[in-house]
PDB file of N, CA and C in Angstrom:
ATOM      1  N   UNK A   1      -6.706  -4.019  -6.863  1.00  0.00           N
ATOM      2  CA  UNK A   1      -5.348  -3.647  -6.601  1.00  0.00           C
ATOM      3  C   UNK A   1      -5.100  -2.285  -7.242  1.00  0.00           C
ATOM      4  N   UNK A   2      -4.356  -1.388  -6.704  1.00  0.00           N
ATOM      5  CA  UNK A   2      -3.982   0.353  -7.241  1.00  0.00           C
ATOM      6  C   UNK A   2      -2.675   0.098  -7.165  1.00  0.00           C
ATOM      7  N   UNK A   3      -1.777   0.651  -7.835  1.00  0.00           N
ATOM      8  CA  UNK A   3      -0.559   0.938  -8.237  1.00  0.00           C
ATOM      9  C   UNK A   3      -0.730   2.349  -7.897  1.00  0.00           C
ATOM     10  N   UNK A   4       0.206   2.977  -7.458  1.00  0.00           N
ATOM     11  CA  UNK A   4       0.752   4.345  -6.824  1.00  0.00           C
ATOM     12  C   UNK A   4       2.069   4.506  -7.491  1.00  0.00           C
ATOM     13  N   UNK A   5       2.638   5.879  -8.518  1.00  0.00           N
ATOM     14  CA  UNK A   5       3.877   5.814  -8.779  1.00  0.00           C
ATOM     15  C   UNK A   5       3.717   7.399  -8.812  1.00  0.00           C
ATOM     16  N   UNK A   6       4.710   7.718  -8.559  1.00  0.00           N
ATOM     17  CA  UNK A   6       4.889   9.228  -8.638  1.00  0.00           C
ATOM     18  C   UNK A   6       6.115   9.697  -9.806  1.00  0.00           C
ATOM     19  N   UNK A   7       5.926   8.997 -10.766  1.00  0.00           N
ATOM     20  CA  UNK A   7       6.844   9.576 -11.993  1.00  0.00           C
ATOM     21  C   UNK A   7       8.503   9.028 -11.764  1.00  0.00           C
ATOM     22  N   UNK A   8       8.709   8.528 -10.656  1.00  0.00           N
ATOM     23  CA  UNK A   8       9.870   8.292 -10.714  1.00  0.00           C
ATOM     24  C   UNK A   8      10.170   6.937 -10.501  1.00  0.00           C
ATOM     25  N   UNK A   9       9.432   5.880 -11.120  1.00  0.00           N
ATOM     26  CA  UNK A   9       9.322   4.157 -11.158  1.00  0.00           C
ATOM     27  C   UNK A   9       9.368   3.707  -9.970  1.00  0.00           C
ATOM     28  N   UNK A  10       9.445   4.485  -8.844  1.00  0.00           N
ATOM     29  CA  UNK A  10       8.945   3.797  -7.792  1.00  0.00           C
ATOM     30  C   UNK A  10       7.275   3.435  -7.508  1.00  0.00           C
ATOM     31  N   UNK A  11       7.395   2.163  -7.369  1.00  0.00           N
ATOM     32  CA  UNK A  11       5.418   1.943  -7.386  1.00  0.00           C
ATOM     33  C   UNK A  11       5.447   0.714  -6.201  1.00  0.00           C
ATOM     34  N   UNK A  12       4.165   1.452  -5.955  1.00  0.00           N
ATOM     35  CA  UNK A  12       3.518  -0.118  -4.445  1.00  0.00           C
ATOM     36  C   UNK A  12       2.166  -0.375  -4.920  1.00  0.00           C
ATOM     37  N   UNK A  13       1.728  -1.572  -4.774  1.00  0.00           N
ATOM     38  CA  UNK A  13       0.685  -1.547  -4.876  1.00  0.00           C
ATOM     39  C   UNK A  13      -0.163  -1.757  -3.777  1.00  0.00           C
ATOM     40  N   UNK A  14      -1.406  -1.603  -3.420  1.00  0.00           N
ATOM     41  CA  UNK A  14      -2.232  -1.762  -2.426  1.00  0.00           C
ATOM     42  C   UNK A  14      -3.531  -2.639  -2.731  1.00  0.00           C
ATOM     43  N   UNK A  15      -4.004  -3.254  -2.138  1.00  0.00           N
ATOM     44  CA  UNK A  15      -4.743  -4.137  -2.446  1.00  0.00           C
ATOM     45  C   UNK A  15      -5.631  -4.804  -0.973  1.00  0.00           C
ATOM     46  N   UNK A  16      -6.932  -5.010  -0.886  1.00  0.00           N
ATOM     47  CA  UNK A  16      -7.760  -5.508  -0.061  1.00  0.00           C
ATOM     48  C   UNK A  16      -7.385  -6.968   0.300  1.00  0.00           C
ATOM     49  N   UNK A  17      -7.873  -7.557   1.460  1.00  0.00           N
ATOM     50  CA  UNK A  17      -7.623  -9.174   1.184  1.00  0.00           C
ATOM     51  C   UNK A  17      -8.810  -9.349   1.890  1.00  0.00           C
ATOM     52  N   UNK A  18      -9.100 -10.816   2.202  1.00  0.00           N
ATOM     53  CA  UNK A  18     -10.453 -11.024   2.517  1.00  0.00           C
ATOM     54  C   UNK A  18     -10.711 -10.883   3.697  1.00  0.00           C
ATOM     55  N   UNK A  19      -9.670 -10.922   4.796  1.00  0.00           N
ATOM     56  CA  UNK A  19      -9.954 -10.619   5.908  1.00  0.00           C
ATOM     57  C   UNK A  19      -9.931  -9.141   6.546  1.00  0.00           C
ATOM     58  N   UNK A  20     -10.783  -8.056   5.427  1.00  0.00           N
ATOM     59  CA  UNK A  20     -10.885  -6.906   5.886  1.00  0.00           C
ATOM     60  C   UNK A  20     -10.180  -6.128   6.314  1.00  0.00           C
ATOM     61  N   UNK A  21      -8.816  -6.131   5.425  1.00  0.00           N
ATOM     62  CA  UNK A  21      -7.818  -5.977   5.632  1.00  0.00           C
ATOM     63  C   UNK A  21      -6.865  -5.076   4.184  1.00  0.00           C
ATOM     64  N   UNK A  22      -6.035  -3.979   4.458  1.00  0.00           N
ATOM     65  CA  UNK A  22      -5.522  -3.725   3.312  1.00  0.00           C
ATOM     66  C   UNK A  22      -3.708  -4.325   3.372  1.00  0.00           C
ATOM     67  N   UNK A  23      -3.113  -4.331   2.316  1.00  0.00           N
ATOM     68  CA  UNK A  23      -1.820  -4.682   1.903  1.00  0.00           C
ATOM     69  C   UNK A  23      -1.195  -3.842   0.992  1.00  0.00           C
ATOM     70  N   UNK A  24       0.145  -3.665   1.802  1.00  0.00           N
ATOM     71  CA  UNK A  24       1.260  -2.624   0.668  1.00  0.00           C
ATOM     72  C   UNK A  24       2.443  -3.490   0.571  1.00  0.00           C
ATOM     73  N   UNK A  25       2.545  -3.477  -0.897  1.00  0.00           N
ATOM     74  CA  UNK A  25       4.056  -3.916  -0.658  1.00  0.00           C
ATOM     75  C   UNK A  25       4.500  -3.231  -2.693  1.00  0.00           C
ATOM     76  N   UNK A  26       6.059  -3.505  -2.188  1.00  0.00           N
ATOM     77  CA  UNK A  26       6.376  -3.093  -3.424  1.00  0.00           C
ATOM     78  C   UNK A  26       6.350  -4.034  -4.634  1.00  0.00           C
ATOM     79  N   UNK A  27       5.787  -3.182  -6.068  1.00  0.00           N
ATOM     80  CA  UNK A  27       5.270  -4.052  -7.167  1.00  0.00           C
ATOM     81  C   UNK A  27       6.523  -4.814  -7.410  1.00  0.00           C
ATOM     82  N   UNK A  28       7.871  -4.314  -7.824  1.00  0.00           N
ATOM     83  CA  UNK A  28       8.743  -4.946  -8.069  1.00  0.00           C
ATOM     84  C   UNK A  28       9.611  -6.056  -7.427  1.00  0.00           C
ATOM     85  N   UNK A  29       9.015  -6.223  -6.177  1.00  0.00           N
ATOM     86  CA  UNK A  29       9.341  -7.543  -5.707  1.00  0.00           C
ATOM     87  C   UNK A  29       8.276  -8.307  -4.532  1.00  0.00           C
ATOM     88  N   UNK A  30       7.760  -8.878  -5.628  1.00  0.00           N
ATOM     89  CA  UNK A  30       6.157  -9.427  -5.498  1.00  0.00           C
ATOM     90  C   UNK A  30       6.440 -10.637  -3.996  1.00  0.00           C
ATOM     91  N   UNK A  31       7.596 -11.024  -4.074  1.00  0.00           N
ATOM     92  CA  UNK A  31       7.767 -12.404  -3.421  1.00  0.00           C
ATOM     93  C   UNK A  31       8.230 -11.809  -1.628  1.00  0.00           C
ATOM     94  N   UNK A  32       8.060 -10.574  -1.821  1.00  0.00           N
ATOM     95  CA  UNK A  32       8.840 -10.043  -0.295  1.00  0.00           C
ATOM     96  C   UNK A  32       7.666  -9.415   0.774  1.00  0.00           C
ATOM     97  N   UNK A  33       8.672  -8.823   1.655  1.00  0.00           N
ATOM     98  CA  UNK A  33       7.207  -8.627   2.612  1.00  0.00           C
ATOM     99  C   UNK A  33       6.339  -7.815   2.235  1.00  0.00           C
ATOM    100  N   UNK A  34       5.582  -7.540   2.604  1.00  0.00           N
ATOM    101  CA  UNK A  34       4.378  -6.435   2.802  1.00  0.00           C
ATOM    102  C   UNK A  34       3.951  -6.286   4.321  1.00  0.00           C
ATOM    103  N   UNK A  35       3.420  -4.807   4.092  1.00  0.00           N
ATOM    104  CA  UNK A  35       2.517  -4.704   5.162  1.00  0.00           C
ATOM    105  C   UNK A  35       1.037  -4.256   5.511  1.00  0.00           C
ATOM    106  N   UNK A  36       0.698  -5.113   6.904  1.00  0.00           N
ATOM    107  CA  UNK A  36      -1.027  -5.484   6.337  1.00  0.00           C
ATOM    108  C   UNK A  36      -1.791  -4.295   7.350  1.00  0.00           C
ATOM    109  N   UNK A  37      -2.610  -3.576   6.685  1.00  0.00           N
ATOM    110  CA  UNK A  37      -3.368  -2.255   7.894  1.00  0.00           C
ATOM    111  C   UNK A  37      -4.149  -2.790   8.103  1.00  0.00           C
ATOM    112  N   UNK A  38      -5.342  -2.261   9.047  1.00  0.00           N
ATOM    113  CA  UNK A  38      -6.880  -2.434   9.335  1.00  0.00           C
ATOM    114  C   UNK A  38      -7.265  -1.398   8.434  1.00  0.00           C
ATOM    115  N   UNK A  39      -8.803  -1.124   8.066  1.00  0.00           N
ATOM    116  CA  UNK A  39      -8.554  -0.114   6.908  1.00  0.00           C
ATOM    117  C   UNK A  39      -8.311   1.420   7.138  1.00  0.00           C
ATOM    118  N   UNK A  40      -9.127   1.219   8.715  1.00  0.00           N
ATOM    119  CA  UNK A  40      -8.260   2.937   9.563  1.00  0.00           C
ATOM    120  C   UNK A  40      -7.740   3.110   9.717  1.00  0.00           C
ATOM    121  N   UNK A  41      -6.799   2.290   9.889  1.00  0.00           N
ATOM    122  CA  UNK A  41      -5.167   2.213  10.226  1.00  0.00           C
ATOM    123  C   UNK A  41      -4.509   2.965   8.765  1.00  0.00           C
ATOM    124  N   UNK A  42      -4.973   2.195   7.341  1.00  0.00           N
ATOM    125  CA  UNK A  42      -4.313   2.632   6.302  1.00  0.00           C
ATOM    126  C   UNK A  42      -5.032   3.966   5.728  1.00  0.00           C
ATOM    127  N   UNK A  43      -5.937   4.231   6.404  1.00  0.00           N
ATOM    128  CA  UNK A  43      -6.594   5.484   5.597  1.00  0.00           C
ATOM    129  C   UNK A  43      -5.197   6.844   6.422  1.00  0.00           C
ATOM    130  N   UNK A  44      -5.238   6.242   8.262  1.00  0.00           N
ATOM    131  CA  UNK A  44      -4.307   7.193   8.787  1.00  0.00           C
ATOM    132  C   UNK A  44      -2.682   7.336   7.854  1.00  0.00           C
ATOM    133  N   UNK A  45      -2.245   6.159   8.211  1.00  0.00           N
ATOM    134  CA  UNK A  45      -0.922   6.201   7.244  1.00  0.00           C
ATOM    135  C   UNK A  45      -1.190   7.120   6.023  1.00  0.00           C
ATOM    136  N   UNK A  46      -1.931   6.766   5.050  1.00  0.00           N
ATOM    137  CA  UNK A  46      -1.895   7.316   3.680  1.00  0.00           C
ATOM    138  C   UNK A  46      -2.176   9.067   4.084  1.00  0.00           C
ATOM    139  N   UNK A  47      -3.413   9.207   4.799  1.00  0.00           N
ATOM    140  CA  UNK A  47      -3.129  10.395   4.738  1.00  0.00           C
ATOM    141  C   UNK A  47      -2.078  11.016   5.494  1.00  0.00           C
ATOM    142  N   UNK A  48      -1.335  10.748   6.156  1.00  0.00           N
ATOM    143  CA  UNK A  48       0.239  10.744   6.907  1.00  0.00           C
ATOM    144  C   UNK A  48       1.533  11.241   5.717  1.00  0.00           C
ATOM    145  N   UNK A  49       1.007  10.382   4.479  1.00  0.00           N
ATOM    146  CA  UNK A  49       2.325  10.083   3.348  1.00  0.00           C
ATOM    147  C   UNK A  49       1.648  11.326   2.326  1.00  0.00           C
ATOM    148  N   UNK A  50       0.244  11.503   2.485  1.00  0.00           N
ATOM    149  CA  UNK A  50      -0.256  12.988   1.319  1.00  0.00           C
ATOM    150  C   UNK A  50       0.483  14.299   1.759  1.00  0.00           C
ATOM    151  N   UNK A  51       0.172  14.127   3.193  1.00  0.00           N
ATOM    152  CA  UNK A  51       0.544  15.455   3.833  1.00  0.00           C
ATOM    153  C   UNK A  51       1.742  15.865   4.376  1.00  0.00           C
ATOM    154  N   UNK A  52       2.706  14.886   3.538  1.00  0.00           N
ATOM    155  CA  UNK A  52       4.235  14.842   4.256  1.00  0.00           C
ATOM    156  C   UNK A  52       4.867  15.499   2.951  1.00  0.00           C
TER     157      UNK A  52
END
């Protein structure tokens, strides 16, 4: 699992699951949704959110 925060207490964490699969959701409310990429899917997004 990685935690992502950019100095301003906003944090998500990301994390693998077993079905080859990644997950984001926010650390501070563990019990809510998330959302699940394929891992190309999340490599596109992320680099989407670097370059924004």
């Amino acid at each position: 699992m990685v935690h992502i925060n950019d100095q301003g207490g906003e944090c998500v964490e990301v994390a693998g699951t077993s079905c080859a699969a990644v997950a984001l959701r926010d650390s501070k409310n563990t019990t809510g949704p998330s959302l699940t990429f394929t891992p190309e899917a999340f490599r596109l997004f992320f680099a989407g959110c670097v370059n924004s």
